[in-house]
PDB file of N, CA and C in Angstrom:
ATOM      1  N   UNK A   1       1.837 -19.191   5.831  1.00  0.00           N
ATOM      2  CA  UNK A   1       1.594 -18.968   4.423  1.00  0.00           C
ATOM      3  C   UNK A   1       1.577 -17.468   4.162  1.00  0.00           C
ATOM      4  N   UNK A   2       2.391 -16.911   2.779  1.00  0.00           N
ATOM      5  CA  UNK A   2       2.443 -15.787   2.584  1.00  0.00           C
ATOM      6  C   UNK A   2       1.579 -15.474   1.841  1.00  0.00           C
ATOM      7  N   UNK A   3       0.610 -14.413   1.457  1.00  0.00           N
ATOM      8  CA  UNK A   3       0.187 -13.932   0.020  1.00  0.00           C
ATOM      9  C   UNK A   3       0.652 -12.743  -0.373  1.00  0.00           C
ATOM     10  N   UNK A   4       0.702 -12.631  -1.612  1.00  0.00           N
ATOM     11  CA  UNK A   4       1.687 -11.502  -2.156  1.00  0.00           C
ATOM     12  C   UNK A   4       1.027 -10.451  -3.285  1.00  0.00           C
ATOM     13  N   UNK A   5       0.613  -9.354  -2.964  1.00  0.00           N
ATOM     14  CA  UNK A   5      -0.253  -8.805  -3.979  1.00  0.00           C
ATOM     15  C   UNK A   5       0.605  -8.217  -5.073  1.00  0.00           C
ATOM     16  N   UNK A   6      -0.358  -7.342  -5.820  1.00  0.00           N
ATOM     17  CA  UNK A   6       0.718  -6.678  -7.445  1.00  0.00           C
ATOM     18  C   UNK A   6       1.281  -5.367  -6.871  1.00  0.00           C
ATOM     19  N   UNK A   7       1.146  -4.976  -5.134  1.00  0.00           N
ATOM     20  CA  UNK A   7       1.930  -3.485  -5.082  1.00  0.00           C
ATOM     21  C   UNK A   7       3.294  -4.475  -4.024  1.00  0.00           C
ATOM     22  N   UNK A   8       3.244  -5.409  -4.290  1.00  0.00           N
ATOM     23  CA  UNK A   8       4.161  -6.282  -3.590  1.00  0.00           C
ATOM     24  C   UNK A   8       4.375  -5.768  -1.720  1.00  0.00           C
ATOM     25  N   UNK A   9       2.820  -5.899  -1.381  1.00  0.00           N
ATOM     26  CA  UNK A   9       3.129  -5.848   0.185  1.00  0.00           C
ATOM     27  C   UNK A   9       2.495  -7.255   0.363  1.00  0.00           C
ATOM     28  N   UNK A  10       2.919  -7.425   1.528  1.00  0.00           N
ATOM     29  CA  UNK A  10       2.446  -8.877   2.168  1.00  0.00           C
ATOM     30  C   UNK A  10       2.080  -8.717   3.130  1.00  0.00           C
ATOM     31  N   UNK A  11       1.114  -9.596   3.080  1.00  0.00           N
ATOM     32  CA  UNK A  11       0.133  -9.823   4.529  1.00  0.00           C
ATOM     33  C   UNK A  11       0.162 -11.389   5.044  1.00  0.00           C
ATOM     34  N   UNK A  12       0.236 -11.635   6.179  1.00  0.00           N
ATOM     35  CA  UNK A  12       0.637 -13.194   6.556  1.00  0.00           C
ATOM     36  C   UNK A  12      -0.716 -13.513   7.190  1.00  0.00           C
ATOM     37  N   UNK A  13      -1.556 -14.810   6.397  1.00  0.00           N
ATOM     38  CA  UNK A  13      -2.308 -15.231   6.809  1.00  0.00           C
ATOM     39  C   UNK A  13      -1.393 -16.962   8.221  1.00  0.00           C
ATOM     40  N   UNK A  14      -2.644 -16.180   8.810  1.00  0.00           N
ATOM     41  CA  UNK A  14      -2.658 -17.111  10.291  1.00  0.00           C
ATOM     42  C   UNK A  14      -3.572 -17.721  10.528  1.00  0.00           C
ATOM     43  N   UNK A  15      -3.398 -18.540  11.334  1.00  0.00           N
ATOM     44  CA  UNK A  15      -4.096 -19.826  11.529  1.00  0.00           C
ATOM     45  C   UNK A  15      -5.329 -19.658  12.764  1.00  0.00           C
ATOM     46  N   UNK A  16      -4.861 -18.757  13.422  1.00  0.00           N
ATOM     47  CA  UNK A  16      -5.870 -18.630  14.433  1.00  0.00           C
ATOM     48  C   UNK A  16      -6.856 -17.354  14.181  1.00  0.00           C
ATOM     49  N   UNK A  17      -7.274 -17.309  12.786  1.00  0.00           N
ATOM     50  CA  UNK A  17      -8.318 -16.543  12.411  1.00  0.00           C
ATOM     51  C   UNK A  17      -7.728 -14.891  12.749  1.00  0.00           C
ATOM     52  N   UNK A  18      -6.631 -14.244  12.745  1.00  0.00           N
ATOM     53  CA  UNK A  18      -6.536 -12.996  13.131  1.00  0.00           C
ATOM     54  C   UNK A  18      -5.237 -12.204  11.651  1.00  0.00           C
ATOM     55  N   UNK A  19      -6.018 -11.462  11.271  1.00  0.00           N
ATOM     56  CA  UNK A  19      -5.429 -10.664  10.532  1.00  0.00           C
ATOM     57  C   UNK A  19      -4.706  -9.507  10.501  1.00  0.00           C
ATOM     58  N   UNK A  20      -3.317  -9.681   9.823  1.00  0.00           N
ATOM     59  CA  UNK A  20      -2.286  -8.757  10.583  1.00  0.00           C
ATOM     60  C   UNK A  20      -1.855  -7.585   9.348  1.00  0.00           C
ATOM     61  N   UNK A  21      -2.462  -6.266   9.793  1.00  0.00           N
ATOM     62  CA  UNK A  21      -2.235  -5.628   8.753  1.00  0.00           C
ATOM     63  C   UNK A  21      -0.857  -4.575   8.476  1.00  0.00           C
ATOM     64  N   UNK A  22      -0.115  -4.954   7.892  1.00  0.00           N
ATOM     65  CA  UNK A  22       1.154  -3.871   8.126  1.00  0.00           C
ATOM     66  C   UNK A  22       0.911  -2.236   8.020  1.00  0.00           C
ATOM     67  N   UNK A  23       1.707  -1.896   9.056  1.00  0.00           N
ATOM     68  CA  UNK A  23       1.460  -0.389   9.276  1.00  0.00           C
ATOM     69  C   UNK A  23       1.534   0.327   8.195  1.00  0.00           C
ATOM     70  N   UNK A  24       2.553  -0.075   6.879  1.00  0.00           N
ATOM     71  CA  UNK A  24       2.849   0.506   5.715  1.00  0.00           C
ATOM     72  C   UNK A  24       1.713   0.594   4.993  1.00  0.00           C
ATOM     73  N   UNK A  25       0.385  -0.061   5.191  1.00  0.00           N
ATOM     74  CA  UNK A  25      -1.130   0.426   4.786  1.00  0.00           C
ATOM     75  C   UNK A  25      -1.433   1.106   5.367  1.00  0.00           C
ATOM     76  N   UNK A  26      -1.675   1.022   6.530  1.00  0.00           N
ATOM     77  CA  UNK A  26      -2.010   2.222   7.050  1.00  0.00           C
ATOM     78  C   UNK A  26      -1.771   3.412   6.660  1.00  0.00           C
ATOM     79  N   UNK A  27      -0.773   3.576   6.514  1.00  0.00           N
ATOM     80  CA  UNK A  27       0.264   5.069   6.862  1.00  0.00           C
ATOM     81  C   UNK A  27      -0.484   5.676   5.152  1.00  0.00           C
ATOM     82  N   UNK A  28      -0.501   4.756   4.153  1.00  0.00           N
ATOM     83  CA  UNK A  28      -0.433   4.503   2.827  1.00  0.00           C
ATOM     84  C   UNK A  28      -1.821   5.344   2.431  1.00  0.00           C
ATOM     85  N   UNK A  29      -2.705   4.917   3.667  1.00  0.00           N
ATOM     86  CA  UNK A  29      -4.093   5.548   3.828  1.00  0.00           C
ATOM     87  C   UNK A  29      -4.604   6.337   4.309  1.00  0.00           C
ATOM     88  N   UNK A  30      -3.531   7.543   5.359  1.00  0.00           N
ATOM     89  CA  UNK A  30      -3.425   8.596   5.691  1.00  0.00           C
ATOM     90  C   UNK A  30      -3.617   8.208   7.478  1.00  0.00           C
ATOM     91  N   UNK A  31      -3.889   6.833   7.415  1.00  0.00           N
ATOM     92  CA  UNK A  31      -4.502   6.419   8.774  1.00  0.00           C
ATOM     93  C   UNK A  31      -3.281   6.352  10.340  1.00  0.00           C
ATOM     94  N   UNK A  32      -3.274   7.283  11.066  1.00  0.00           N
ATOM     95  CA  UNK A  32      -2.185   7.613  12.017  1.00  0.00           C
ATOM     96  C   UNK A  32      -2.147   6.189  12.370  1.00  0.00           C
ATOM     97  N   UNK A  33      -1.150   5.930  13.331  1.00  0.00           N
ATOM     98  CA  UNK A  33      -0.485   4.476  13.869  1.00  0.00           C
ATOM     99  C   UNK A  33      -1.175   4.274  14.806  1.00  0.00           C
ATOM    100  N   UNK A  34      -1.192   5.789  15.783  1.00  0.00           N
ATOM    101  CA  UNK A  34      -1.542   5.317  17.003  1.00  0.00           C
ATOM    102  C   UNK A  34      -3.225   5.936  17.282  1.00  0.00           C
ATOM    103  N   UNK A  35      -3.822   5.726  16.308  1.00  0.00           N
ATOM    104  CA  UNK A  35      -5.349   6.181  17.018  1.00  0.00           C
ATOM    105  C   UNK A  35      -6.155   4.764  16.906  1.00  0.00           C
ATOM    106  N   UNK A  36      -7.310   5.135  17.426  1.00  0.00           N
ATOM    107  CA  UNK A  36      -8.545   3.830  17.404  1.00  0.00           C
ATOM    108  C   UNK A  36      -8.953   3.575  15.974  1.00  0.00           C
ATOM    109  N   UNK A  37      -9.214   2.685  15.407  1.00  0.00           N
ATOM    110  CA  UNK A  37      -9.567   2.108  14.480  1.00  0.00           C
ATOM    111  C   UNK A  37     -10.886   1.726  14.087  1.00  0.00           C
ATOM    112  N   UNK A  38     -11.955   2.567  13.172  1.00  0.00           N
ATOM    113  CA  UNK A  38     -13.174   1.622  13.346  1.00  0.00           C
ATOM    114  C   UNK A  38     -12.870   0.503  11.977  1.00  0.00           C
ATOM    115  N   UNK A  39     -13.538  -0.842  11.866  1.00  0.00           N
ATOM    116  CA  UNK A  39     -13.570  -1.856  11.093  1.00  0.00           C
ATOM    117  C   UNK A  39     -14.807  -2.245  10.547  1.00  0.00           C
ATOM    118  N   UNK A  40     -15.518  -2.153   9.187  1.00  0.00           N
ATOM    119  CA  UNK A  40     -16.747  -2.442   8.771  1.00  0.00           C
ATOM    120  C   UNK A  40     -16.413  -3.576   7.869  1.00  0.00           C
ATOM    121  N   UNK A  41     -17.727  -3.862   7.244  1.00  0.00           N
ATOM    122  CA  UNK A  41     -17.468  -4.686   6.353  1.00  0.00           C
ATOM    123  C   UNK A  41     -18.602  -4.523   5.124  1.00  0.00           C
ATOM    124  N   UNK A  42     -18.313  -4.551   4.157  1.00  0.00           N
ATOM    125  CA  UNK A  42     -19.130  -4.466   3.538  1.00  0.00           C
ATOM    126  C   UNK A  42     -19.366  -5.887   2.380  1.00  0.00           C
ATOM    127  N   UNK A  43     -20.257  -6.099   1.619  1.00  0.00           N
ATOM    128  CA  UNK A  43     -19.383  -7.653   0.704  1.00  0.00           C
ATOM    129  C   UNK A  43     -18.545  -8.136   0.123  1.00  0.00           C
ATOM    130  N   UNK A  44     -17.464  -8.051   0.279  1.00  0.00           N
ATOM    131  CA  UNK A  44     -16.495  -8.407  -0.903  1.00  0.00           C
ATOM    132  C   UNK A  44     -15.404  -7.619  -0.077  1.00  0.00           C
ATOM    133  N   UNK A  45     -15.638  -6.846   1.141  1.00  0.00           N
ATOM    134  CA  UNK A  45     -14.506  -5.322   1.356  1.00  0.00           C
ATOM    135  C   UNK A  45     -14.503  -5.479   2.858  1.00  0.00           C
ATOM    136  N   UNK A  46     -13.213  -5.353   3.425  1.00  0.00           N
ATOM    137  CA  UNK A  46     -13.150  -4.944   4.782  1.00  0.00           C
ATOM    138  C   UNK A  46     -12.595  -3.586   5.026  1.00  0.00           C
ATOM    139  N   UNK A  47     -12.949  -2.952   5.329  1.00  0.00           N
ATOM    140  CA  UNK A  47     -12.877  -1.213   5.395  1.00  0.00           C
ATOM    141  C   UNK A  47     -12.468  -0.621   6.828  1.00  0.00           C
ATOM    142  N   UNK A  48     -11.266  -0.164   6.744  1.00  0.00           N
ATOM    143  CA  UNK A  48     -10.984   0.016   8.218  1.00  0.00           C
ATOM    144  C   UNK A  48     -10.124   1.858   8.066  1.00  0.00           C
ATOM    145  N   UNK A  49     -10.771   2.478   9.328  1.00  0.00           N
ATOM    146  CA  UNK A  49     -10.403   3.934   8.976  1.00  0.00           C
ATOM    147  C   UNK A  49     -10.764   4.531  10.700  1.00  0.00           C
ATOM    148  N   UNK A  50     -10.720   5.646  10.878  1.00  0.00           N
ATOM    149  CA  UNK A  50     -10.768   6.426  11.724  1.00  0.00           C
ATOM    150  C   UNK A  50     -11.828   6.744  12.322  1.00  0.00           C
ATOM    151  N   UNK A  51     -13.287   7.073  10.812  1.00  0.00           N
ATOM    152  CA  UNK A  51     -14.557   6.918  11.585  1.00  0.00           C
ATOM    153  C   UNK A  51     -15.536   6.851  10.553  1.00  0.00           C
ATOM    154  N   UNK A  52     -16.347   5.861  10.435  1.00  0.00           N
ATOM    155  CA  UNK A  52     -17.553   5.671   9.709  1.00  0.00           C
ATOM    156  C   UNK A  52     -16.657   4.844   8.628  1.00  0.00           C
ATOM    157  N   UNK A  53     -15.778   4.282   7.952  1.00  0.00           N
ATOM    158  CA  UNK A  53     -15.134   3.936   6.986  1.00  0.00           C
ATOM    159  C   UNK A  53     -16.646   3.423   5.828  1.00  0.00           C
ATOM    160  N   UNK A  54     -17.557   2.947   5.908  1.00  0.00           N
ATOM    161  CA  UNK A  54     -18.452   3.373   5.314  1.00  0.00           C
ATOM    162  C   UNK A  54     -19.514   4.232   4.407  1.00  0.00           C
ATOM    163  N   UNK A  55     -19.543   5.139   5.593  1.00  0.00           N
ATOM    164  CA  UNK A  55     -20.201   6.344   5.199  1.00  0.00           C
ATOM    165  C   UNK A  55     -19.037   7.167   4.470  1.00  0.00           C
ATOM    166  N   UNK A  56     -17.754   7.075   4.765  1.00  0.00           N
ATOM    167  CA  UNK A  56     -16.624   7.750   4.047  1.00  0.00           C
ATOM    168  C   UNK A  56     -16.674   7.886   2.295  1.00  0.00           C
ATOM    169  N   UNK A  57     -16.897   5.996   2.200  1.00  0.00           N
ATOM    170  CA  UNK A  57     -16.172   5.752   0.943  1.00  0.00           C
ATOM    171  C   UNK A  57     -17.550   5.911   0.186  1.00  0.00           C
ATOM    172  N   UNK A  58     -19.067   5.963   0.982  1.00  0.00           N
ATOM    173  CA  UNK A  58     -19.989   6.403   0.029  1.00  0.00           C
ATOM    174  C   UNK A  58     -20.391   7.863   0.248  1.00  0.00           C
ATOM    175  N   UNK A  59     -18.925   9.109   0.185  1.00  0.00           N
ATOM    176  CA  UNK A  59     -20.144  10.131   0.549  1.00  0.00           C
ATOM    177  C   UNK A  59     -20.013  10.372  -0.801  1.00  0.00           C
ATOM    178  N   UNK A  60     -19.231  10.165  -2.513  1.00  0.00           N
ATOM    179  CA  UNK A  60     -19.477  10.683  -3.220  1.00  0.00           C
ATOM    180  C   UNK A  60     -20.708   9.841  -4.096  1.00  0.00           C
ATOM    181  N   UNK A  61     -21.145   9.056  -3.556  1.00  0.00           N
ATOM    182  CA  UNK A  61     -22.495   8.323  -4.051  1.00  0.00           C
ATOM    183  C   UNK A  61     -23.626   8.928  -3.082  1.00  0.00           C
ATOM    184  N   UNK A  62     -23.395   9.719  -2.299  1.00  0.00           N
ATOM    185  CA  UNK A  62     -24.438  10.595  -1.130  1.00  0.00           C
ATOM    186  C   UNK A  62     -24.840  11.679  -2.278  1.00  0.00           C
ATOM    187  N   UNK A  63     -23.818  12.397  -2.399  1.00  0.00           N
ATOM    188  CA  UNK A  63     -23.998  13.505  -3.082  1.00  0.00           C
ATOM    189  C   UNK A  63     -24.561  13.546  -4.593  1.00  0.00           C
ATOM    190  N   UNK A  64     -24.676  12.220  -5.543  1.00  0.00           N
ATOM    191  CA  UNK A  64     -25.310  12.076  -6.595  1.00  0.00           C
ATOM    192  C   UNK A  64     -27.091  11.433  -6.119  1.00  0.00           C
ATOM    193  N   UNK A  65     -26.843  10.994  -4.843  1.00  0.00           N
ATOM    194  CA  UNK A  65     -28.435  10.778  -4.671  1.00  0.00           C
ATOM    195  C   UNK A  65     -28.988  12.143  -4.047  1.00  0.00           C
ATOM    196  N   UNK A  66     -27.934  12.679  -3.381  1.00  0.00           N
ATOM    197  CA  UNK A  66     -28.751  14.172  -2.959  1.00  0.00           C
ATOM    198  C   UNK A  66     -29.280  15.147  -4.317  1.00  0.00           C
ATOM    199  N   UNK A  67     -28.449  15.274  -5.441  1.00  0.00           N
ATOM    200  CA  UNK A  67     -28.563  15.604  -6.384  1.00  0.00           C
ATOM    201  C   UNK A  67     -30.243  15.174  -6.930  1.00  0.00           C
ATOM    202  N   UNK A  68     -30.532  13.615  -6.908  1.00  0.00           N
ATOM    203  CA  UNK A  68     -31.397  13.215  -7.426  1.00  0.00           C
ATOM    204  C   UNK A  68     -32.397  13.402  -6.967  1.00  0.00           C
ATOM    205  N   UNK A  69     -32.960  13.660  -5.734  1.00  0.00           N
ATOM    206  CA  UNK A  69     -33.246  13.888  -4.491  1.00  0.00           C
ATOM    207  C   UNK A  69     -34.048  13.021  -3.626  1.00  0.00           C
ATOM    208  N   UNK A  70     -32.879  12.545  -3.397  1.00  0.00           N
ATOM    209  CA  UNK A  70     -32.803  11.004  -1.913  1.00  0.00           C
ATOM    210  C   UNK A  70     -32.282  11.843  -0.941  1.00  0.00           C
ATOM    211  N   UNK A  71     -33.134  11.824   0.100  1.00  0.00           N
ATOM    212  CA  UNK A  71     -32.293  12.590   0.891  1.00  0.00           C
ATOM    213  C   UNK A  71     -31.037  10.975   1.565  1.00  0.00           C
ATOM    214  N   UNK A  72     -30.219  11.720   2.593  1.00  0.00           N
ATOM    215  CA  UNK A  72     -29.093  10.810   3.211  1.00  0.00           C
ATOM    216  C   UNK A  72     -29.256   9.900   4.173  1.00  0.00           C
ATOM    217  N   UNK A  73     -30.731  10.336   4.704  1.00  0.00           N
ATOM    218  CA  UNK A  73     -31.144   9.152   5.527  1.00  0.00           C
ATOM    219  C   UNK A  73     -31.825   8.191   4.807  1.00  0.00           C
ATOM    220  N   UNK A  74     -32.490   8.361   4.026  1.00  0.00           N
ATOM    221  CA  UNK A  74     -33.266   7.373   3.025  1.00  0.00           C
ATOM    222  C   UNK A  74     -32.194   6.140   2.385  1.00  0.00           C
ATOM    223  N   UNK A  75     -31.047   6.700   1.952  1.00  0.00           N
ATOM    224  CA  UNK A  75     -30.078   6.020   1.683  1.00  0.00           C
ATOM    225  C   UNK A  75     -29.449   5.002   2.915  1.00  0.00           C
ATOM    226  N   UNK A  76     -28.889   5.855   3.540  1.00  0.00           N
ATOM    227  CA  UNK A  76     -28.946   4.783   5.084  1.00  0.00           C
ATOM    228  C   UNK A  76     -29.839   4.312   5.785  1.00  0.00           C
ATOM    229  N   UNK A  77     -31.027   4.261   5.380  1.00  0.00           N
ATOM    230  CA  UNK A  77     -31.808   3.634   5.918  1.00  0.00           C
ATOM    231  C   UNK A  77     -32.034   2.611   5.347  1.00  0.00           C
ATOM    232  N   UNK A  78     -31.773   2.199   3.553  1.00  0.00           N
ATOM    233  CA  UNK A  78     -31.965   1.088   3.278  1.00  0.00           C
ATOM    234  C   UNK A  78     -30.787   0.271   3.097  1.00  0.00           C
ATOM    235  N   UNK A  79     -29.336   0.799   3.130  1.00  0.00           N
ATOM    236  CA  UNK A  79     -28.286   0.400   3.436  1.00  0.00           C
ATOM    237  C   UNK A  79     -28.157  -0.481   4.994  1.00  0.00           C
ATOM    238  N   UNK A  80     -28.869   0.260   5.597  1.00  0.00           N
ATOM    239  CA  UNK A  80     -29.272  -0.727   7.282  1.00  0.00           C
ATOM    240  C   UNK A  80     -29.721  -1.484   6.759  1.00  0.00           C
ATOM    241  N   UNK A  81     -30.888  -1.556   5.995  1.00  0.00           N
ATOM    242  CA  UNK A  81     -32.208  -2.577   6.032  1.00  0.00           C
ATOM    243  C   UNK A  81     -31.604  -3.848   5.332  1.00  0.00           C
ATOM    244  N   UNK A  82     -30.721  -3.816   4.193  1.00  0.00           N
ATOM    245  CA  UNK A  82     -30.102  -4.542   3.742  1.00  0.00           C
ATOM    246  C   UNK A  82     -29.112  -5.134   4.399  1.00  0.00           C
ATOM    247  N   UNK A  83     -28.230  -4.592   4.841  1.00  0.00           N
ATOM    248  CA  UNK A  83     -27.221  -5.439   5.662  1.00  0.00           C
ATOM    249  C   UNK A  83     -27.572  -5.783   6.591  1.00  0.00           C
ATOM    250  N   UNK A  84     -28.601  -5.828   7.140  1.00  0.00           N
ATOM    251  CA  UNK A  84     -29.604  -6.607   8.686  1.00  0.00           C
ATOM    252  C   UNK A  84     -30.078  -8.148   7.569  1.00  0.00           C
ATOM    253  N   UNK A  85     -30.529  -8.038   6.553  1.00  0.00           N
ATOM    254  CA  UNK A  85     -30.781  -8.677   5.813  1.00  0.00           C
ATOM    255  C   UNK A  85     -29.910 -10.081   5.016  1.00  0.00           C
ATOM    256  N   UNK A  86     -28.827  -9.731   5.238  1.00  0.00           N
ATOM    257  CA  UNK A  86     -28.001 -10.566   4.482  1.00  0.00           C
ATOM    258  C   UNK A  86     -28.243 -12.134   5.143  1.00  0.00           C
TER     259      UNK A  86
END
């Protein structure tokens, strides 16, 4: 079975639970071919990048709580506490 998104790439879902992502995302995401991959997840999002893909996509929500003044562990600390939680 194919699915077909609106930038018209395809991804082929399989049967034995393993997801096959074409390199043309990758590349798309600045993400080299041949390095290690870390994979998170967050709800709704699977996030895959080079390192922390997490902490990446929230550092500009870091910097409005640093502003407020949360420091960055406070934030990851209840970001742990919650996703231990689910």
């Amino acid at each position: 079975m194919r699915t077909e998104n609106k930038r018209k790439t395809m991804v082929q879902k399989k049967e034995n639970g393993v997801l096959s992502v074409p390199s043309e995302l990758l590349l798309t995401a600045g993400i080299p071919l041949d390095c290690d991959l870390m994979i998170e997840t967050v709800l709704g999002v699977i996030l895959i990048g080079i390192e922390a893909p997490v902490q990446t996509v929230c550092k500009p929500y870091l910097k409005v709580f640093d502003e407020l003044g949360i420091e960055p562990n406070e934030v990851e600390a209840l970001m742990g506490k919650e996703k231990r939680t689910r």
